[in-house]
PDB file of N, CA and C in Angstrom:
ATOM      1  N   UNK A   1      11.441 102.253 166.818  1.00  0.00           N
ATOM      2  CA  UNK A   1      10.113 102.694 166.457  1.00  0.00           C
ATOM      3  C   UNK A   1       9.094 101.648 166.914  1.00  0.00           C
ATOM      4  N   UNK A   2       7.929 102.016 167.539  1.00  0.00           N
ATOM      5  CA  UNK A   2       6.792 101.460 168.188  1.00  0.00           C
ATOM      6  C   UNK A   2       6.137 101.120 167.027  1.00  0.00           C
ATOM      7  N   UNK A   3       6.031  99.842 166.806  1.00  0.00           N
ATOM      8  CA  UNK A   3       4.719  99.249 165.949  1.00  0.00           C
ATOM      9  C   UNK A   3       3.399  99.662 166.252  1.00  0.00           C
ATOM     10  N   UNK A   4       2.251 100.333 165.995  1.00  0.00           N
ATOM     11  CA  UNK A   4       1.215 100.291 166.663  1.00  0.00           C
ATOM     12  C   UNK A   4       0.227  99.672 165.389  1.00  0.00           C
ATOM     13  N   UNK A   5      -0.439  99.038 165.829  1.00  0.00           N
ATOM     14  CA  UNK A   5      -1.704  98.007 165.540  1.00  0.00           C
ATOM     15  C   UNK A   5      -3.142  98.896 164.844  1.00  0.00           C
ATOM     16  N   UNK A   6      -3.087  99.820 165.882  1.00  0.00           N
ATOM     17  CA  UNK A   6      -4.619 100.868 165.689  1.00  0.00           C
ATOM     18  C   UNK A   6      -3.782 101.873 165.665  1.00  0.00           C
ATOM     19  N   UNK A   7      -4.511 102.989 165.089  1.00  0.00           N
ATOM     20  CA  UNK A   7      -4.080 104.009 164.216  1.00  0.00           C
ATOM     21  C   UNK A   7      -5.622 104.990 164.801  1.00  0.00           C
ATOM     22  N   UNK A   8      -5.011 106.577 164.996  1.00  0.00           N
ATOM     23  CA  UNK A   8      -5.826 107.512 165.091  1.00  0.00           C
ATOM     24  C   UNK A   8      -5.835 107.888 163.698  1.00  0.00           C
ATOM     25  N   UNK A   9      -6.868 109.026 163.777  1.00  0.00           N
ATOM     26  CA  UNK A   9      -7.115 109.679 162.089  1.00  0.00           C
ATOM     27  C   UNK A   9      -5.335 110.257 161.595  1.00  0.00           C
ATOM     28  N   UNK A  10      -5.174 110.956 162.603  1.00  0.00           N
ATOM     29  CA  UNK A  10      -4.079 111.733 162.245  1.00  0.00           C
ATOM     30  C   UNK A  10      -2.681 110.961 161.981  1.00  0.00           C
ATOM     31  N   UNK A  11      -2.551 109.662 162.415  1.00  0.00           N
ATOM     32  CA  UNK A  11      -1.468 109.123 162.038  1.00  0.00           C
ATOM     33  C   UNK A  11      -2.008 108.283 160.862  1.00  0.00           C
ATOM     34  N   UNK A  12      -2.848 108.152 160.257  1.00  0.00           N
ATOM     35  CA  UNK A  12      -3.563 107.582 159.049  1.00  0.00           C
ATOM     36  C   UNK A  12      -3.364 108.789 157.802  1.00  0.00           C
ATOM     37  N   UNK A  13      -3.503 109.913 158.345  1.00  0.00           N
ATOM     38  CA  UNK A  13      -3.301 111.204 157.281  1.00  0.00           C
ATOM     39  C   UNK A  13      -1.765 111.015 157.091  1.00  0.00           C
ATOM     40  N   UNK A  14      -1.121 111.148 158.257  1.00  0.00           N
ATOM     41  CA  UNK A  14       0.440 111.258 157.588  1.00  0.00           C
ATOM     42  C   UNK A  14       0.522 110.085 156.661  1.00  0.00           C
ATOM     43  N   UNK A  15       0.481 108.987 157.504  1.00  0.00           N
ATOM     44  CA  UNK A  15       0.648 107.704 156.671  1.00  0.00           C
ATOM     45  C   UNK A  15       0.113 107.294 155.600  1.00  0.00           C
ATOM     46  N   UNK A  16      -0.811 108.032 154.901  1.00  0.00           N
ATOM     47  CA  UNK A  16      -1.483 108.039 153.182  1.00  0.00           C
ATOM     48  C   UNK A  16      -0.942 109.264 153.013  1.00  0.00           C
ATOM     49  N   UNK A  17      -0.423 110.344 153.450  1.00  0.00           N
ATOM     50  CA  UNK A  17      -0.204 111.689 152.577  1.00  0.00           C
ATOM     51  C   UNK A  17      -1.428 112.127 152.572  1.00  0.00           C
ATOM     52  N   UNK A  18      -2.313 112.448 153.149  1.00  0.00           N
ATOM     53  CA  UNK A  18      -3.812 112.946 152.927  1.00  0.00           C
ATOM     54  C   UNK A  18      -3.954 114.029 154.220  1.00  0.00           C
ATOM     55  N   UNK A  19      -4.849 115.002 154.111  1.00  0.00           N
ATOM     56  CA  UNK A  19      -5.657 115.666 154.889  1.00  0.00           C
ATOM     57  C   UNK A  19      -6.428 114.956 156.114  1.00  0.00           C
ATOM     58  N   UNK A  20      -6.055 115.582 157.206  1.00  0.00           N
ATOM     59  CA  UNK A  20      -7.344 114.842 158.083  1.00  0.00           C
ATOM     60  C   UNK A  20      -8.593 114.825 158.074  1.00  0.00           C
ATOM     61  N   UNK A  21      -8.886 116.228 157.656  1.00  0.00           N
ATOM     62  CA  UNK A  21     -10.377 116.272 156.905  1.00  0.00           C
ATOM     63  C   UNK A  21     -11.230 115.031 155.699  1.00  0.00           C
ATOM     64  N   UNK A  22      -9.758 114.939 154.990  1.00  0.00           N
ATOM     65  CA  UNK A  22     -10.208 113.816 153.897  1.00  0.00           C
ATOM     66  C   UNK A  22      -9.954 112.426 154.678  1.00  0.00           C
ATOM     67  N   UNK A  23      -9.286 111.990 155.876  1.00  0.00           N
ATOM     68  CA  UNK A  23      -9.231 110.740 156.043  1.00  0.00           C
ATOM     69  C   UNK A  23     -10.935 110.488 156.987  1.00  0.00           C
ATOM     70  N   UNK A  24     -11.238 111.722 157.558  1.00  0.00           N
ATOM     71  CA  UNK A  24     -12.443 111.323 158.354  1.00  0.00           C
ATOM     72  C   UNK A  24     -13.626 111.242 157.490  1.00  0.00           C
ATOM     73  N   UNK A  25     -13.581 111.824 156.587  1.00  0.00           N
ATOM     74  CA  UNK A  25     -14.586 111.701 154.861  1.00  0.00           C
ATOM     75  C   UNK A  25     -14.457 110.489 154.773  1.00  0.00           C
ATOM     76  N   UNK A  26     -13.409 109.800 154.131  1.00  0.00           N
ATOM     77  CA  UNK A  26     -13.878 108.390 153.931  1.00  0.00           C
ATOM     78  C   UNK A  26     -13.807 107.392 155.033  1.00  0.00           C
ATOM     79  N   UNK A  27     -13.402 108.112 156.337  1.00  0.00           N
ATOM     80  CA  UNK A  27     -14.068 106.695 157.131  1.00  0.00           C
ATOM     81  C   UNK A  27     -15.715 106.934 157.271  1.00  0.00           C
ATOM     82  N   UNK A  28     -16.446 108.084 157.130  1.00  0.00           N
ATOM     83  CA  UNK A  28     -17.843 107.913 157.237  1.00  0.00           C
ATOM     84  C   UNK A  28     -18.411 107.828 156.016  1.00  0.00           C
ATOM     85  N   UNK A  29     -17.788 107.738 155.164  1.00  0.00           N
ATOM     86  CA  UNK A  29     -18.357 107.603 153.334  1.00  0.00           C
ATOM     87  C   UNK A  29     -18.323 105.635 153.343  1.00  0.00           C
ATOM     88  N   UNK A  30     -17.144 105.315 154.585  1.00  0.00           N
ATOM     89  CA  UNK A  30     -17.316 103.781 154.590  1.00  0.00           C
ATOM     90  C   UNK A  30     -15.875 103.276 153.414  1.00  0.00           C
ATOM     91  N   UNK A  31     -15.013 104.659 153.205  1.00  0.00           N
ATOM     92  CA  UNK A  31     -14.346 104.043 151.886  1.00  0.00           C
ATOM     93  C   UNK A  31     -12.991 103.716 152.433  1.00  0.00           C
ATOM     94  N   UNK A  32     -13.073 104.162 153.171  1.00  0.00           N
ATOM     95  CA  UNK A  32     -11.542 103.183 154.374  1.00  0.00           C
ATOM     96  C   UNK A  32     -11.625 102.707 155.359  1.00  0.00           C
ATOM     97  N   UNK A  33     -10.878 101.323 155.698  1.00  0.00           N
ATOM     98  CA  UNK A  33     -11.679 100.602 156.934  1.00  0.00           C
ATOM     99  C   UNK A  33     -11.565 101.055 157.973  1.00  0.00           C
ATOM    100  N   UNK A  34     -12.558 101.314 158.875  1.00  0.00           N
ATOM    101  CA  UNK A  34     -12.351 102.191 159.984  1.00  0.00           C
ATOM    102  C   UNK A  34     -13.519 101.927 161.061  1.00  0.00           C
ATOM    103  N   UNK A  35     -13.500 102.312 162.249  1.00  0.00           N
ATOM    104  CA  UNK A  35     -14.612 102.302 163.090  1.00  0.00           C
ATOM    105  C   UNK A  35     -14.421 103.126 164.322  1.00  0.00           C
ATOM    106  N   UNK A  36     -15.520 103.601 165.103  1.00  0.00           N
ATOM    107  CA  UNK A  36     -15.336 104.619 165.824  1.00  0.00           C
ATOM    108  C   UNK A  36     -15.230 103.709 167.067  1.00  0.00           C
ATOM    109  N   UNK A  37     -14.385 104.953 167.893  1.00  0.00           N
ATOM    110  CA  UNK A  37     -14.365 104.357 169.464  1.00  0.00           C
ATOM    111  C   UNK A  37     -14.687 106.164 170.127  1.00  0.00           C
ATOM    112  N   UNK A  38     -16.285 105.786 170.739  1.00  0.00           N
ATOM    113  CA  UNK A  38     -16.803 107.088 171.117  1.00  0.00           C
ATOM    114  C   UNK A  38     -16.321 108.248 170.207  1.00  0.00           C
ATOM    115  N   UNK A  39     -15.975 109.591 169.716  1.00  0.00           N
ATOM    116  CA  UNK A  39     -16.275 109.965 168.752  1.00  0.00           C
ATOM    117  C   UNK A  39     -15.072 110.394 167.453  1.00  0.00           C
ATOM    118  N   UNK A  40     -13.865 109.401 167.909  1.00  0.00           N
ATOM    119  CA  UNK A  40     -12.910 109.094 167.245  1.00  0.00           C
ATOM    120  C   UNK A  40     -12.822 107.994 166.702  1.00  0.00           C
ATOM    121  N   UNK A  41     -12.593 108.285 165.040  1.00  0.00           N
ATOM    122  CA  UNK A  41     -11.954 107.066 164.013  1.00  0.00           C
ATOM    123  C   UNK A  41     -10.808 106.863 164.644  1.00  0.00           C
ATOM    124  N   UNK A  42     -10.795 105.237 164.467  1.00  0.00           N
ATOM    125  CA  UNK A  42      -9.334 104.544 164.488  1.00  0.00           C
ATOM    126  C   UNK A  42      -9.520 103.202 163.824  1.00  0.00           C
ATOM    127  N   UNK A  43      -8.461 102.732 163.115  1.00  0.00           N
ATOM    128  CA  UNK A  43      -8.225 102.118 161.804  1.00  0.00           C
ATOM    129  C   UNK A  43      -7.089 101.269 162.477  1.00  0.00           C
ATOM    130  N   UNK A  44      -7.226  99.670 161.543  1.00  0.00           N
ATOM    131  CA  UNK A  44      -6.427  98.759 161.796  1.00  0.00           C
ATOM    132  C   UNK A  44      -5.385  98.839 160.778  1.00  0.00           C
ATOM    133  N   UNK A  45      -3.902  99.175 160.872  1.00  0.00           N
ATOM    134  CA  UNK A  45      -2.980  99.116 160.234  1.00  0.00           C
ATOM    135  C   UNK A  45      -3.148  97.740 158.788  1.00  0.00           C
ATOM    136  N   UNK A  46      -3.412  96.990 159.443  1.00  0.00           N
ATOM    137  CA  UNK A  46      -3.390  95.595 158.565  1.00  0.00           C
ATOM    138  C   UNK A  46      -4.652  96.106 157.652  1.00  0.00           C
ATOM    139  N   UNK A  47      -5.383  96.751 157.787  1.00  0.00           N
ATOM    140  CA  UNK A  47      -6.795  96.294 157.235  1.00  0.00           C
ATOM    141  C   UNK A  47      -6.370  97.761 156.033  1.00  0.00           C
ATOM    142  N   UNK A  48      -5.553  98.573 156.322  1.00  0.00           N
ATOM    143  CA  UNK A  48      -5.396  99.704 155.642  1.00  0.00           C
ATOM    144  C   UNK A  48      -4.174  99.334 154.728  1.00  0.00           C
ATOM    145  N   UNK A  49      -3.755  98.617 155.235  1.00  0.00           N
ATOM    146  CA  UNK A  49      -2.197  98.413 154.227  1.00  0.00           C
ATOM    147  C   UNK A  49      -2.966  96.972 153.032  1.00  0.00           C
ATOM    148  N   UNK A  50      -4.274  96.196 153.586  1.00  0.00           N
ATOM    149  CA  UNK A  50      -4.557  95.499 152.659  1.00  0.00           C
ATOM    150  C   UNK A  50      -6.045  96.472 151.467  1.00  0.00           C
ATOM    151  N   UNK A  51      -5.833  97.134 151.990  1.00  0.00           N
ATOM    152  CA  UNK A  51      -6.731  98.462 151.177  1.00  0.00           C
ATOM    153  C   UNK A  51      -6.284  98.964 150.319  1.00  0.00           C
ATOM    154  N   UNK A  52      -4.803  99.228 150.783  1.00  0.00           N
ATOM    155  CA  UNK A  52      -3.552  99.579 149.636  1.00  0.00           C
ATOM    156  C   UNK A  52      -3.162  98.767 148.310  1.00  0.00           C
ATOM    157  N   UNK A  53      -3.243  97.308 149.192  1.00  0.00           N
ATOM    158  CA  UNK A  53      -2.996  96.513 148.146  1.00  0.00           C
ATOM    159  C   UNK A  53      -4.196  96.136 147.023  1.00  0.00           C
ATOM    160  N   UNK A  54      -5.573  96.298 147.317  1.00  0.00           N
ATOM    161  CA  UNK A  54      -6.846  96.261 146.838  1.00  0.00           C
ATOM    162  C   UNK A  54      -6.621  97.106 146.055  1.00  0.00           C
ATOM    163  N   UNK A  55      -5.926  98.602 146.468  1.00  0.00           N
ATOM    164  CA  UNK A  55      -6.253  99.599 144.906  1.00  0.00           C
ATOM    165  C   UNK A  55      -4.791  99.380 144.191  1.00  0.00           C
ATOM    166  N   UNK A  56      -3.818  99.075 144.785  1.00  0.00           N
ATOM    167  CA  UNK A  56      -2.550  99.235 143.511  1.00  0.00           C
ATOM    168  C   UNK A  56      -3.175  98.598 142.530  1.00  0.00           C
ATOM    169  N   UNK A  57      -2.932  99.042 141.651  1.00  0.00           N
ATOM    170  CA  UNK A  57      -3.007  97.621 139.805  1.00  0.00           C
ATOM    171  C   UNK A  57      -4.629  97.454 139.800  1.00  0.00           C
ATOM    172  N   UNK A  58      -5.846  97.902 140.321  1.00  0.00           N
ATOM    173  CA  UNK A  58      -6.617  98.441 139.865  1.00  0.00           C
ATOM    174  C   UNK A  58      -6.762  98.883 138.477  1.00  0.00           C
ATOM    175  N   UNK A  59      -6.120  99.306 138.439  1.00  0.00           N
ATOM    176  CA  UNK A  59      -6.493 100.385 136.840  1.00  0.00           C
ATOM    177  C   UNK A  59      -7.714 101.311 136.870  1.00  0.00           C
ATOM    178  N   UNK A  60      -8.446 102.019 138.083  1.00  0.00           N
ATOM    179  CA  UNK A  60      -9.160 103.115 138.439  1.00  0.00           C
ATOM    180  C   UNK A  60      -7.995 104.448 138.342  1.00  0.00           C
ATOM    181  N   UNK A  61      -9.300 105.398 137.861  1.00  0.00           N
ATOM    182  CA  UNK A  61      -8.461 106.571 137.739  1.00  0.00           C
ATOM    183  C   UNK A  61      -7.792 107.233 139.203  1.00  0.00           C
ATOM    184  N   UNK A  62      -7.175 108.210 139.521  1.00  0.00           N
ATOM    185  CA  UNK A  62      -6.615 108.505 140.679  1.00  0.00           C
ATOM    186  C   UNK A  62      -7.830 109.650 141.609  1.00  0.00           C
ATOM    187  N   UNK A  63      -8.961 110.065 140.638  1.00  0.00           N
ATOM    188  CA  UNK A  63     -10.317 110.469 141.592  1.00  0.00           C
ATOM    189  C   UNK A  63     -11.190 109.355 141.925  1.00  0.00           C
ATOM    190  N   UNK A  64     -10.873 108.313 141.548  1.00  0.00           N
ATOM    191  CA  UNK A  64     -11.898 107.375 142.309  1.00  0.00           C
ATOM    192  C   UNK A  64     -11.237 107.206 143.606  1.00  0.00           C
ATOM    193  N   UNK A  65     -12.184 106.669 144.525  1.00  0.00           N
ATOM    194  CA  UNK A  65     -12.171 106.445 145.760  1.00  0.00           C
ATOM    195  C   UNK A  65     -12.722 104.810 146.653  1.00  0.00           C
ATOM    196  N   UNK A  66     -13.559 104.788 145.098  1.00  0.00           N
ATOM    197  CA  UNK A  66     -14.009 103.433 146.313  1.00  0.00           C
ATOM    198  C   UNK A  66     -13.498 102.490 145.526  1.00  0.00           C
ATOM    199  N   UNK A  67     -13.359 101.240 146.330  1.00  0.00           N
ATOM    200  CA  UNK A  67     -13.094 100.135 146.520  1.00  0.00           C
ATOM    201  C   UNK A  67     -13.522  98.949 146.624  1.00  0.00           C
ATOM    202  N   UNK A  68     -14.093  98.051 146.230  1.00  0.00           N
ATOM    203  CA  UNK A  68     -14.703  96.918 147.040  1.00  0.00           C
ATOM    204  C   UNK A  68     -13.993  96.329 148.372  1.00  0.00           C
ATOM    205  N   UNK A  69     -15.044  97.038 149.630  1.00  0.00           N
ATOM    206  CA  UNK A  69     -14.914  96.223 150.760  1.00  0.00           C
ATOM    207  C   UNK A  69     -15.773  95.328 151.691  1.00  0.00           C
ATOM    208  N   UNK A  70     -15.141  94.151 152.159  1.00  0.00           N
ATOM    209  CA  UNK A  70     -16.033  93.262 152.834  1.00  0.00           C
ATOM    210  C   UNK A  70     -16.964  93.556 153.478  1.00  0.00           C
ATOM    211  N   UNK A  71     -18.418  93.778 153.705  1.00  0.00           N
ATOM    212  CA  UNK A  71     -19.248  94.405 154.303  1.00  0.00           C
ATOM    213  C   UNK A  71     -18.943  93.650 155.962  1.00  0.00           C
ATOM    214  N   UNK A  72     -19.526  94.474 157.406  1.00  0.00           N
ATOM    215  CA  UNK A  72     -19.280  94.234 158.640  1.00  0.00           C
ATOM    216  C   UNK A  72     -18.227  93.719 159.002  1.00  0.00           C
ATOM    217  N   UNK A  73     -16.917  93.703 158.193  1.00  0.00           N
ATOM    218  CA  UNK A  73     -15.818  93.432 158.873  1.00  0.00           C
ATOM    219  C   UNK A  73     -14.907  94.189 159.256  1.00  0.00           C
ATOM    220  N   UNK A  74     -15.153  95.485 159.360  1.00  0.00           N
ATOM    221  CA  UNK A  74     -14.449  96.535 159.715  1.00  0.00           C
ATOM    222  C   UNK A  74     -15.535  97.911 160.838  1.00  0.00           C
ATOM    223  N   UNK A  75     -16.841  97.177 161.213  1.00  0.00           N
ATOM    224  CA  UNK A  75     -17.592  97.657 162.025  1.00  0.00           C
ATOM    225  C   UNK A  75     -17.471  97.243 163.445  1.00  0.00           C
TER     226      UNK A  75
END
């Protein structure tokens, strides 16, 4: 299996269990790290798996969505 680094929307949906509709929602809501390349999201594996770790043990309910993230480091 190919490690890949950057991530399209659609391998970000499988890889959370989510809708593609809902993964392109929160990359323009800003609530998953993400940035466009011309008019496709693509997302840094590292920056999404430490997103993961930001909400485990939270203690937010399972409809929240946001997160505190580092502002311009994922632009």
């Amino acid at each position: 299996m190919v490690h890949k680094e950057i991530l399209e929307a659609k391998e970000v949906a499988d890889y959370l269990h989510l809708h593609i509709f809902t993964v392109h929602k929160l990359a323009r809501q800003g609530v998953l790290p993400a940035f466009k390349i011309g008019h496709g999201w693509r997302f840094r594996k590292e920056a999404l798996d430490e997103w993961i770790r930001m909400r485990e043990g939270s203690g937010k309910n399972r409809r929240s969505t946001k997160a505190p993230l580092k502002k311009g480091v994922f632009c």
